[in-house]
C-alpha atoms as a PDB file:
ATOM      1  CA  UNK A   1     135.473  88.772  73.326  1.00  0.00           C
ATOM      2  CA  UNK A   2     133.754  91.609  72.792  1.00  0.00           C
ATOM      3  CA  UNK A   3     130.759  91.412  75.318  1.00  0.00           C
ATOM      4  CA  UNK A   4     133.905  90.791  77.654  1.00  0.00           C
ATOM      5  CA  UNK A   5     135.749  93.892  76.812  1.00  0.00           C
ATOM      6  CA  UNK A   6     132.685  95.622  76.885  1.00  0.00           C
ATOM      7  CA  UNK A   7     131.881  93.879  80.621  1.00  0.00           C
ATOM      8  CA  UNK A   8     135.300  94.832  82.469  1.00  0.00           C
ATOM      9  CA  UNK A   9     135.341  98.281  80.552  1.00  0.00           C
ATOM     10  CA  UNK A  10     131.696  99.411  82.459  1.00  0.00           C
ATOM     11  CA  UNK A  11     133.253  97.422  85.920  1.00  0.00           C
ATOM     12  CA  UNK A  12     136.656  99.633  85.773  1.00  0.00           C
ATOM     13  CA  UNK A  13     134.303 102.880  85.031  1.00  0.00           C
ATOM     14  CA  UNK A  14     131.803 101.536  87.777  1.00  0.00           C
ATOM     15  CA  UNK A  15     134.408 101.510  90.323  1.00  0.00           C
ATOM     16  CA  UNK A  16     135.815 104.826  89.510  1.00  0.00           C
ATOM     17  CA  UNK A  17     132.502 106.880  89.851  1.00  0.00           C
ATOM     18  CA  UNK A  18     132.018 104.642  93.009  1.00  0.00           C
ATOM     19  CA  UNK A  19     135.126 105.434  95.126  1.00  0.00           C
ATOM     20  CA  UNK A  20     136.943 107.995  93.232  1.00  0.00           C
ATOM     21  CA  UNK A  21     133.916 110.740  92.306  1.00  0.00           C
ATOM     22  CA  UNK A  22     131.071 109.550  94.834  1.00  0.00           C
ATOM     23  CA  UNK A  23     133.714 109.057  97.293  1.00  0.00           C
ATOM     24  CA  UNK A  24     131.708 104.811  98.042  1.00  0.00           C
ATOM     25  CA  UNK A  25     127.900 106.229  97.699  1.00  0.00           C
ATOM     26  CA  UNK A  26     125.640 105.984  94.353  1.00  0.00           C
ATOM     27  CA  UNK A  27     126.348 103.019  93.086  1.00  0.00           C
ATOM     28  CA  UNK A  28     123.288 102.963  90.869  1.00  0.00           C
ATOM     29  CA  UNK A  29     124.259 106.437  89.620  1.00  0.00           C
ATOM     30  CA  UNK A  30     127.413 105.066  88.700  1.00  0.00           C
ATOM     31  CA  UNK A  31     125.978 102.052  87.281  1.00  0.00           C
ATOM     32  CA  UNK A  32     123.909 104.067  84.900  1.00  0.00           C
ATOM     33  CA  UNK A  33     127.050 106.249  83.847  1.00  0.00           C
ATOM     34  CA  UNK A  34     129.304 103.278  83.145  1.00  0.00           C
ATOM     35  CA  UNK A  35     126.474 101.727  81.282  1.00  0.00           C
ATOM     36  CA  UNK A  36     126.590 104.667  78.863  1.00  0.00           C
ATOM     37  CA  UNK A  37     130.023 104.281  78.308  1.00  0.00           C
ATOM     38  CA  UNK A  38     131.055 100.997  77.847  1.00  0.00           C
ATOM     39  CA  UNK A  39     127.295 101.265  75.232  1.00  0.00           C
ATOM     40  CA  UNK A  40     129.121 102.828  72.788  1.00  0.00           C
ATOM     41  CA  UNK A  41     131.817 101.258  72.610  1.00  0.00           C
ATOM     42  CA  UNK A  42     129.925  97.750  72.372  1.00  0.00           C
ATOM     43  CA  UNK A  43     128.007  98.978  69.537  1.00  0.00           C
ATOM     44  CA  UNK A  44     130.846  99.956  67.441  1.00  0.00           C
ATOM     45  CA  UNK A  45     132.944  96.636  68.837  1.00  0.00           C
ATOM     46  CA  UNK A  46     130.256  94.019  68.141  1.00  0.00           C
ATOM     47  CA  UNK A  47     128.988  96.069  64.256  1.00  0.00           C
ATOM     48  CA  UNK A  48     132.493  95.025  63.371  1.00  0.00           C
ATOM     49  CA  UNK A  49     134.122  92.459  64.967  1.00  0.00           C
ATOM     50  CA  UNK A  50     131.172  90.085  66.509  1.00  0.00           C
ATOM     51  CA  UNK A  51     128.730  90.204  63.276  1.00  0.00           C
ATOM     52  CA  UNK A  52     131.297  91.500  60.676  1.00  0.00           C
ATOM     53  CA  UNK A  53     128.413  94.366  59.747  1.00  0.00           C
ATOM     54  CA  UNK A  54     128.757  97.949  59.082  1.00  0.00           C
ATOM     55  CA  UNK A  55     127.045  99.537  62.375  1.00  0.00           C
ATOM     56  CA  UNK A  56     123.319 101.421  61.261  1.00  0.00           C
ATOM     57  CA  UNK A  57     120.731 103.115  62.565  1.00  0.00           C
ATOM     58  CA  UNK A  58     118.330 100.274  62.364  1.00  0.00           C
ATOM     59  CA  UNK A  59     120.452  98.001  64.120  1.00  0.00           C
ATOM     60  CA  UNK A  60     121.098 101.164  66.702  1.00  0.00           C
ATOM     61  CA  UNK A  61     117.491 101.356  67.544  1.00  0.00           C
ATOM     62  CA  UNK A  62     117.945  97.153  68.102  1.00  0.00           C
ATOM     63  CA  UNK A  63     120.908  97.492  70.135  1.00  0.00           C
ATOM     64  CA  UNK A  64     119.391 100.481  72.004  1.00  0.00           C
ATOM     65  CA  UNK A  65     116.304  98.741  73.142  1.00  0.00           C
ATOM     66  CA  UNK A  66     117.909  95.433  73.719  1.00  0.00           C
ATOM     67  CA  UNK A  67     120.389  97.700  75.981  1.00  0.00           C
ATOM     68  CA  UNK A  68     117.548  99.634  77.738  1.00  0.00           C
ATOM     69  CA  UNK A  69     115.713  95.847  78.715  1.00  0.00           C
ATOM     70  CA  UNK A  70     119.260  94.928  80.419  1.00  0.00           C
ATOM     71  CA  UNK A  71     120.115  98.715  81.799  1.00  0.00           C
ATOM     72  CA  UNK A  72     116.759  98.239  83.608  1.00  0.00           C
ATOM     73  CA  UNK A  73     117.763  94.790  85.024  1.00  0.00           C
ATOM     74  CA  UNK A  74     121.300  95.897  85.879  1.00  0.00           C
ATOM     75  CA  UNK A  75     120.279  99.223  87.892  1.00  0.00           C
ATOM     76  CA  UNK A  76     117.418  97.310  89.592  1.00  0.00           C
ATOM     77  CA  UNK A  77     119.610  94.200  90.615  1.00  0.00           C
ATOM     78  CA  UNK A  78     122.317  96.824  91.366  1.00  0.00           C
ATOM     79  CA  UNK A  79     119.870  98.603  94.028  1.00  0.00           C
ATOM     80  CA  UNK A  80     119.168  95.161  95.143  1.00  0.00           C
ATOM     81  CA  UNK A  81     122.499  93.821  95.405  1.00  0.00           C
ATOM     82  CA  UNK A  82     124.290  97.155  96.968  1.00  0.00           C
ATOM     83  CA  UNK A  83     122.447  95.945 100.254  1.00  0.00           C
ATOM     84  CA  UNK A  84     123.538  92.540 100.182  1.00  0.00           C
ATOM     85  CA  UNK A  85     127.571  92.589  98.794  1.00  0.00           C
ATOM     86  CA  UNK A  86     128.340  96.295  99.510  1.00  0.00           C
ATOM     87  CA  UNK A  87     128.116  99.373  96.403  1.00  0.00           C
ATOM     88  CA  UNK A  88     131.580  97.933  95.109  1.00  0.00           C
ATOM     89  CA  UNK A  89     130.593  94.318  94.022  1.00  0.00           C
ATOM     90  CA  UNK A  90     126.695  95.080  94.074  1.00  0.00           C
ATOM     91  CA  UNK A  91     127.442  95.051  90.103  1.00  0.00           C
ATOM     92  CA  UNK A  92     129.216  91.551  89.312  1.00  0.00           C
ATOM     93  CA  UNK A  93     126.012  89.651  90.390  1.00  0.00           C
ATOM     94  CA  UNK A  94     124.162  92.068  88.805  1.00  0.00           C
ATOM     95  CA  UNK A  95     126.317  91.057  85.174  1.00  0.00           C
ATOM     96  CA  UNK A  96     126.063  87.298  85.681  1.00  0.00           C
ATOM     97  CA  UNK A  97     122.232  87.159  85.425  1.00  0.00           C
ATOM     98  CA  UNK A  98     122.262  89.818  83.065  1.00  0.00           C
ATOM     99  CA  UNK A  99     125.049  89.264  80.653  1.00  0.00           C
ATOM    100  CA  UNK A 100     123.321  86.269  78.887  1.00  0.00           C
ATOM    101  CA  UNK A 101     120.547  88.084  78.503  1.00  0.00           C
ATOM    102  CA  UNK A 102     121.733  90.634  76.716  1.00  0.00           C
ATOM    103  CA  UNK A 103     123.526  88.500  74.182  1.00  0.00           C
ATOM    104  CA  UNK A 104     120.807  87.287  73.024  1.00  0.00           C
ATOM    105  CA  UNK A 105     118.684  90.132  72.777  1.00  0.00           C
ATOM    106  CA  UNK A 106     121.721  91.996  70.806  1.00  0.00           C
ATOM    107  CA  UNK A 107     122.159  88.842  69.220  1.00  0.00           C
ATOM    108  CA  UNK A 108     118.189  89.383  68.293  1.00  0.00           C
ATOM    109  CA  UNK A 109     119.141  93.013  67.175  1.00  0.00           C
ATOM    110  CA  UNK A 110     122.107  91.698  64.628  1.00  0.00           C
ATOM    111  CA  UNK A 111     120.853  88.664  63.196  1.00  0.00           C
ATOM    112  CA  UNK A 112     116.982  89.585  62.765  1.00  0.00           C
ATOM    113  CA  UNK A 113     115.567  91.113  59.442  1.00  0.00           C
ATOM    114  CA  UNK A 114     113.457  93.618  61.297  1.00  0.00           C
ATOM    115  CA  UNK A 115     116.537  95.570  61.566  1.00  0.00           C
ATOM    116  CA  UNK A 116     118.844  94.734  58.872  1.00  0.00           C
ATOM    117  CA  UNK A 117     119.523  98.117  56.295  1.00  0.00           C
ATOM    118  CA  UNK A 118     117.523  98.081  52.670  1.00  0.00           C
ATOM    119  CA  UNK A 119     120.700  97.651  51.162  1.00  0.00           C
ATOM    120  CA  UNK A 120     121.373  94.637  53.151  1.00  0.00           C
ATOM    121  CA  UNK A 121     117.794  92.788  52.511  1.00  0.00           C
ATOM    122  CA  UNK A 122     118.897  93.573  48.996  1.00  0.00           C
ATOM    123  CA  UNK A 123     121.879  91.605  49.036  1.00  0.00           C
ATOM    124  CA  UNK A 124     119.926  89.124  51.050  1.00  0.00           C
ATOM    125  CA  UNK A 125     117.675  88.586  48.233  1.00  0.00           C
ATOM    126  CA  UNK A 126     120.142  89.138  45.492  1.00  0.00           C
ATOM    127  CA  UNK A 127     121.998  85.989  47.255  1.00  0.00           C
ATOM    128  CA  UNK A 128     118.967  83.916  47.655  1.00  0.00           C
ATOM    129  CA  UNK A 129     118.126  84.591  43.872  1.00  0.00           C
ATOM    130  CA  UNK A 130     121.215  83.201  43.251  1.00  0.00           C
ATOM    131  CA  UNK A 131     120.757  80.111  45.125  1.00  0.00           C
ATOM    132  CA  UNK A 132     119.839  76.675  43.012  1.00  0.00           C
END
């Protein structure tokens, strides 16, 4: 749901910069401004809704590099793409090879100790203590 919201919030802000500010040129511009948008609000979105955790800076950095992997694949299909489907779709191909990506490396960034918050490897242990 969120990864959705996320997906046709960067498309509506992709088409914008496209036609409205670089009157149908730079679509990879506009790909990479978009991207930055629709970032944040995907971090806040899946913290709290998607893996019902309080948003940190360790599981920034996760989300931020898992982000910077698919913002590379994006911009370079988009360049690719543009020339194929025209600047205005050039993205939506670009999203269905790279959406499932993503999840899983932000999936990665969530789930994985390497960036979970001292106070949540605390609990962590505190709770495995506990087990029988």
């Amino acid at each position: 749901m969120v990864g959705g919201f996320a997906t046709v919030l960067q498309y509506g802000i992709y088409v914008v910069f496209v036609h409205a500010v670089f009157n149908g040129g730079k679509a990879v511009v506009a790909t990479l401004i978009s991207y930055a948008i629709s970032f944040v609000a995907n971090f806040f979105l899946s913290s709290y809704f998607t893996f019902h955790t309080r948003p940190n800076a360790k599981k920034g950095l996760g989300f931020t590099l898992s982000h910077l992997i698919n913002m590379g694949m994006q911009t370079g299909l988009v360049a690719i793409f543009k020339g194929i489907v025209g600047p205005t779709l050039a993205l939506l191909p670009a999203l269905v090879i790279c959406i499932p990506v993503n999840y899983f490396l932000v999936r990665f960034a969530f789930t994985s100790k390497l960036f979970k918050s001292g106070s949540e490897k605390k609990a962590a242990t505190k709770e495995n203590n506990n087990l029988p």
